[in-house]
Protein backbone atom coordinates (compact mmCIF):
# COMPACT_ATOMS: atom_id res chain seq x y z
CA UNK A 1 85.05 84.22 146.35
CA UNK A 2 82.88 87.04 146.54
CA UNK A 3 82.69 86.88 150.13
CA UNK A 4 86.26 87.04 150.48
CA UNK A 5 86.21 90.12 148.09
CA UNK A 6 84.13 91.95 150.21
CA UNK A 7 85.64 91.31 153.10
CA UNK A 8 88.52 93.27 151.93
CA UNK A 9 88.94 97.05 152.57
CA UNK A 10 86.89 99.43 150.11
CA UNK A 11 90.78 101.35 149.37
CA UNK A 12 91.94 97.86 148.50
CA UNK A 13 89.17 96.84 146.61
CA UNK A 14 89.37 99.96 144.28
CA UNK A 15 93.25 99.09 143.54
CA UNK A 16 91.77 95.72 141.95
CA UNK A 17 89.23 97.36 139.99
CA UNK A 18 91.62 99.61 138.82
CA UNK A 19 93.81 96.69 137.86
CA UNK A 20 90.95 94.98 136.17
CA UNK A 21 90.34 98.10 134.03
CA UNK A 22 93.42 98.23 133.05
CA UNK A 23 93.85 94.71 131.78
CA UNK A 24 94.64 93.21 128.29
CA UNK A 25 92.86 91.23 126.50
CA UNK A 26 93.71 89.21 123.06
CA UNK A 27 89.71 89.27 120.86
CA UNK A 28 90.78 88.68 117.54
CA UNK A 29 87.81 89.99 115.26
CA UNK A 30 87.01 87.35 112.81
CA UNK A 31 85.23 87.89 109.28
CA UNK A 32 82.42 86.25 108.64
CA UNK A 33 83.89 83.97 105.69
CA UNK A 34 80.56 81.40 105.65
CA UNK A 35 79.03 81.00 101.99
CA UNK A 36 75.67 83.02 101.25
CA UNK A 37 72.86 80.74 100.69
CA UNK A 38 72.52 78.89 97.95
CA UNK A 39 69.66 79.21 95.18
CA UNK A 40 68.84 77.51 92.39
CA UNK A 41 70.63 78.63 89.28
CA UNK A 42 73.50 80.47 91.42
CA UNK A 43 76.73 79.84 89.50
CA UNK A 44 80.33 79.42 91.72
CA UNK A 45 81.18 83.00 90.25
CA UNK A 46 78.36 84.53 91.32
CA UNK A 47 78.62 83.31 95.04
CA UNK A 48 82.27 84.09 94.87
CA UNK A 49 81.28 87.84 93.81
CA UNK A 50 78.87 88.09 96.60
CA UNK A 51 81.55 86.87 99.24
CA UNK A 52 83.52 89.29 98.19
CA UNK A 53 81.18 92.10 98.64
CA UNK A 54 80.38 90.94 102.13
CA UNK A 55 84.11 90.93 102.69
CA UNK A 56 84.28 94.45 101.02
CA UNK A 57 81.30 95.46 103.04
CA UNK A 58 82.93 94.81 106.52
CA UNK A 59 80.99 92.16 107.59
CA UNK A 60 82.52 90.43 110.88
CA UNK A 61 81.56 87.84 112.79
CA UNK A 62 79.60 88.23 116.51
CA UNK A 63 82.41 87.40 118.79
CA UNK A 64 81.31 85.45 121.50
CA UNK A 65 84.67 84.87 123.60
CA UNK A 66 85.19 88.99 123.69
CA UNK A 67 85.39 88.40 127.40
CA UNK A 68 86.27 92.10 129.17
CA UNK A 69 87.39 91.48 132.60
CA UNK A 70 85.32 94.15 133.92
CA UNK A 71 82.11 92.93 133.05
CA UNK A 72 82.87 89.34 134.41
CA UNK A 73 83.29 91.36 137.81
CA UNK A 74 79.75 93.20 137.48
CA UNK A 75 78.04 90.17 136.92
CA UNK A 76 78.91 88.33 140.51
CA UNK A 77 76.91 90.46 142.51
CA UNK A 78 74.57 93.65 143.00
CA UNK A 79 77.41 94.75 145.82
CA UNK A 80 80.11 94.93 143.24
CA UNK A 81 77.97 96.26 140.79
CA UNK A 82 76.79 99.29 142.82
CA UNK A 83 80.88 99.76 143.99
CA UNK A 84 82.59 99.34 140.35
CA UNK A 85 80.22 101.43 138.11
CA UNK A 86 80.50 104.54 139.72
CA UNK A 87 84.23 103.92 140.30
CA UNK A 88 84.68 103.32 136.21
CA UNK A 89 83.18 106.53 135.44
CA UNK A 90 85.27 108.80 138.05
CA UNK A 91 88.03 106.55 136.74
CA UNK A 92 88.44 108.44 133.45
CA UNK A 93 89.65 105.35 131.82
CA UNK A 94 87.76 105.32 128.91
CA UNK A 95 90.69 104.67 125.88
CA UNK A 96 89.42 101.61 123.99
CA UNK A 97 93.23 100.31 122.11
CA UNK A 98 92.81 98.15 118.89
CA UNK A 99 95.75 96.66 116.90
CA UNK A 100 95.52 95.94 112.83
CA UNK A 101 98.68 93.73 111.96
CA UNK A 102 98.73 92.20 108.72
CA UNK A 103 101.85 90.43 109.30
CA UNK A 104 100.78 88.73 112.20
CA UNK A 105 100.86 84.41 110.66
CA UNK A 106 97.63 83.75 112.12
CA UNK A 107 95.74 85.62 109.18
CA UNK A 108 97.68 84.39 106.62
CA UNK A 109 95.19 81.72 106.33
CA UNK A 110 92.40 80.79 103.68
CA UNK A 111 90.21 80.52 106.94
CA UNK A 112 90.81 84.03 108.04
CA UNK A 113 91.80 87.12 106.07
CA UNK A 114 91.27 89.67 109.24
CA UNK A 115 93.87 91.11 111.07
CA UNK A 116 92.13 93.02 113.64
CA UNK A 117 92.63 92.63 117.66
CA UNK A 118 90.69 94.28 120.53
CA UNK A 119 93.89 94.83 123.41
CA UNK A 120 91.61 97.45 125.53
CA UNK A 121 88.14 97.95 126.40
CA UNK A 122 88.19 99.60 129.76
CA UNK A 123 84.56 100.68 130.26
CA UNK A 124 81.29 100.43 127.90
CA UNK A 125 80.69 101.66 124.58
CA UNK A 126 78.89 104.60 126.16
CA UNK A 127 81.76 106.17 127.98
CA UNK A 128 84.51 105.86 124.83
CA UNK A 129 86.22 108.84 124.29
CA UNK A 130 90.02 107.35 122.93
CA UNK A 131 90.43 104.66 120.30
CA UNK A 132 94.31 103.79 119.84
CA UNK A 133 94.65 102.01 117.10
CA UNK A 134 98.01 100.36 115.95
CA UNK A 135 98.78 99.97 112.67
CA UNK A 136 101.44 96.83 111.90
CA UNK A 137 103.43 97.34 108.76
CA UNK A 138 106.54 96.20 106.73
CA UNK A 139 108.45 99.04 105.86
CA UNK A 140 108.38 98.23 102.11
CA UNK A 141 104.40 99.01 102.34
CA UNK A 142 103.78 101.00 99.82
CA UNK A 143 99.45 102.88 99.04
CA UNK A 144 97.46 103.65 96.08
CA UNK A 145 98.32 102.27 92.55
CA UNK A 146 95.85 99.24 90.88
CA UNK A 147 95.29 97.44 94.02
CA UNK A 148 93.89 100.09 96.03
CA UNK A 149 95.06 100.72 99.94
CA UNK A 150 96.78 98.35 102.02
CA UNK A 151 94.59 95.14 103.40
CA UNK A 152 95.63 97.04 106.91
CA UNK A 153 94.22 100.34 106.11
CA UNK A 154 91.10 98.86 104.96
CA UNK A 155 90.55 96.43 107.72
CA UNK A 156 90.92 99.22 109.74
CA UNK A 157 88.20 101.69 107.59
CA UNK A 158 85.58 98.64 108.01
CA UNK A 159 86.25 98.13 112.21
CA UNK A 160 85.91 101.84 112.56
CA UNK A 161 82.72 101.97 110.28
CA UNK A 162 81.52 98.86 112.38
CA UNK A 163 82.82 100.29 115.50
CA UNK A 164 80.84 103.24 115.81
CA UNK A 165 77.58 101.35 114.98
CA UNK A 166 77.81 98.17 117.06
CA UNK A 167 80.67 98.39 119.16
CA UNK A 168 83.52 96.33 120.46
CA UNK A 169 81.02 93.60 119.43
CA UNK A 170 81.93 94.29 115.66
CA UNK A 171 79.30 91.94 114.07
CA UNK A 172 76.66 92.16 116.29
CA UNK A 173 72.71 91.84 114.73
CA UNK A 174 71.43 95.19 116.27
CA UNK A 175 73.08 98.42 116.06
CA UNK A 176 73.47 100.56 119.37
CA UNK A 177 71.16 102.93 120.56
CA UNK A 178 73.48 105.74 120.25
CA UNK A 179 76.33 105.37 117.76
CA UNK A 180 79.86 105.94 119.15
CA UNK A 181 81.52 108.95 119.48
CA UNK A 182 84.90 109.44 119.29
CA UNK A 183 86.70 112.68 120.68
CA UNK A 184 90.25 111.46 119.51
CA UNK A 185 91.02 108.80 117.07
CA UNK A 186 95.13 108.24 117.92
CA UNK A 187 96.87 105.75 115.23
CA UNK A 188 99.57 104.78 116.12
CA UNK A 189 101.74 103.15 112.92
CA UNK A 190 104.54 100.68 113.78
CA UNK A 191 107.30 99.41 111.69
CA UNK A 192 108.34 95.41 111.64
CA UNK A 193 111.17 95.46 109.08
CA UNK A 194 114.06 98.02 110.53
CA UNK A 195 116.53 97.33 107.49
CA UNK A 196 115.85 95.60 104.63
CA UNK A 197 119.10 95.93 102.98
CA UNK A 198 120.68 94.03 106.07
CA UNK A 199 117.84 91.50 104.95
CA UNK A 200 119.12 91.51 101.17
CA UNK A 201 123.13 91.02 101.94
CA UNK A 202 122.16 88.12 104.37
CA UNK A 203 120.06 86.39 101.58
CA UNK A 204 123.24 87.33 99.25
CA UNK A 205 121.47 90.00 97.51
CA UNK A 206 123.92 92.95 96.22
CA UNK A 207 122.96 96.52 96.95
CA UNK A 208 122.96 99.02 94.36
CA UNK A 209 122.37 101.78 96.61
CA UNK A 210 121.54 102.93 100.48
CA UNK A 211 118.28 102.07 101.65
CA UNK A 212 117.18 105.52 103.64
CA UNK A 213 114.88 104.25 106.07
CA UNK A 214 114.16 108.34 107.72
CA UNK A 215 112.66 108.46 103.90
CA UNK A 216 110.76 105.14 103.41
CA UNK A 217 109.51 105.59 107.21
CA UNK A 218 107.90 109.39 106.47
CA UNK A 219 106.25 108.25 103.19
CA UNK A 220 105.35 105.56 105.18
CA UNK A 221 103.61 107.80 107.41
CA UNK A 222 102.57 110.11 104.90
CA UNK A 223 100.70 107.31 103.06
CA UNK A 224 98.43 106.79 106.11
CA UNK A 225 97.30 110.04 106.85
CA UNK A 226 96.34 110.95 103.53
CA UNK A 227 94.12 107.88 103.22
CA UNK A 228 92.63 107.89 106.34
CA UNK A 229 91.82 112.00 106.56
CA UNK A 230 90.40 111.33 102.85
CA UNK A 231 87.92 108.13 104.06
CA UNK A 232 86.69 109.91 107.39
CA UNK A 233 85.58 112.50 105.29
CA UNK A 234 84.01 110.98 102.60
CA UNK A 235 82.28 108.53 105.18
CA UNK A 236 79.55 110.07 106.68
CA UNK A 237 79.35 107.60 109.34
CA UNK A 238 83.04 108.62 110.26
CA UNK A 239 82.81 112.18 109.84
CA UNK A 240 80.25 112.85 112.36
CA UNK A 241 81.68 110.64 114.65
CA UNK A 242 85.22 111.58 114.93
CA UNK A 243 86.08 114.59 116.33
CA UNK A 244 90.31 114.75 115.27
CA UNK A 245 93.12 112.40 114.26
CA UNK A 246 96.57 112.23 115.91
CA UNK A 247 99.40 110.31 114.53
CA UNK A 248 102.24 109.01 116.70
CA UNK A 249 104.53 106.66 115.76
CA UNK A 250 104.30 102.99 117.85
């Protein structure tokens, strides 16, 4: 195989490269959801209380099937290694995209309560100057009051405070030798539910009045960036390591 990529000419062979940079992947990041040790006198509350804190903390599991396409293609030989490196960094593709979608029915189980999803990682850690990250929400959502922000906004506080210590690999043992940097953080919020009251007459519910979805979308929207701007800046980890926020809408 590698013989037959070689054999290929070096215009050609940067058009795959290209194409492998550009790929999608599917890593779901999943929280680490295993028990602390037990110890003799340790009640069930107590442990429960300490899993929560973990949770709370942003603990996440190592990943070990975040395969990146690029990588694979480093590893076959020193040839291809010498080739593709230089050609990632002249490349300029270095927009890492991340998706946070807490209405997605794979984390609506007791097994795992994450939501987060690595689609891009174009080139290493190192290089990252983008992170688009999509935020997945009903258009009901509403922030603040007893229960704090949204499970979405906060998984998405603990992968960027994980992020910029450890990586794409969100749990890993070790931090990096040089924390991330990001020159633009770009969140991208999109809407699953486009009218609820169509929802409410086709379950037979009556509507009292219009549901204005311009208004529900802009606190919407308004919600987000008033939590997030208030958590980079509080978080010193964030603060130094994000240069500015744009908002778009998905």
């Amino acid at each position: 195989m590698t013989s037959l990529l070689l054999d290929l000419p070096a215009e050609l062979r940067l058009q795959i490269y290209d194409a492998v940079l550009d790929v999608q992947v599917d890593c779901q990041v999943i929280r680490r959801t295993s028990p602390p040790p037990s110890r003799p006198g340790r009640s069930k509350h107590f442990t429960h209380l300490l899993q929560l804190a973990a949770h709370r903390a942003g603990q996440f599991e190592a990943t070990p099937t975040l395969s990146i396409p690029w990588l694979n293609f480093l590893l076959v030989c020193k040839t291809i290694t010498a080739e593709l490196g230089p050609h990632m960094a002249a490349s300029k593709n270095m927009a890492y995209e991340l998706e946070v979608d807490g209405l997605d029915r794979r984390y609506n189980s007791s097994e795992n309560k994450s939501q987060v999803t690595w689609r891009k990682i174009p080139c290493p850690p190192s290089s990252v100057c983008t992170l688009r990250a999509t935020l997945v929400f009903d258009l009901g959502t509403s922030f603040g009051g007893r229960g704090g922000s949204t499970p979405t906004l906060s998984e998405l506080y603990q992968a960027l405070r994980c992020f910029v210590r450890n990586g794409p690999q969100l749990g890993r043992r070790s931090e990096l030798e040089k924390q991330v940097h990001l020159n633009t953080l770009i969140v991208r919020i999109r809407v699953r539910e486009s009218d609820p009251d169509r929802k409410k007459q086709l379950q037979g519910v009556k509507v009292r009045a219009p549901y204005d979805i311009g208004v529900r979308k802009q606190r919407l929207r308004s919600g987000v960036e008033g939590y997030l701007s208030a958590v980079v800046q509080r978080c010193s980890i964030l603060s130094g390591a994000v240069d500015r926020i744009v908002y778009q809408w998905a």
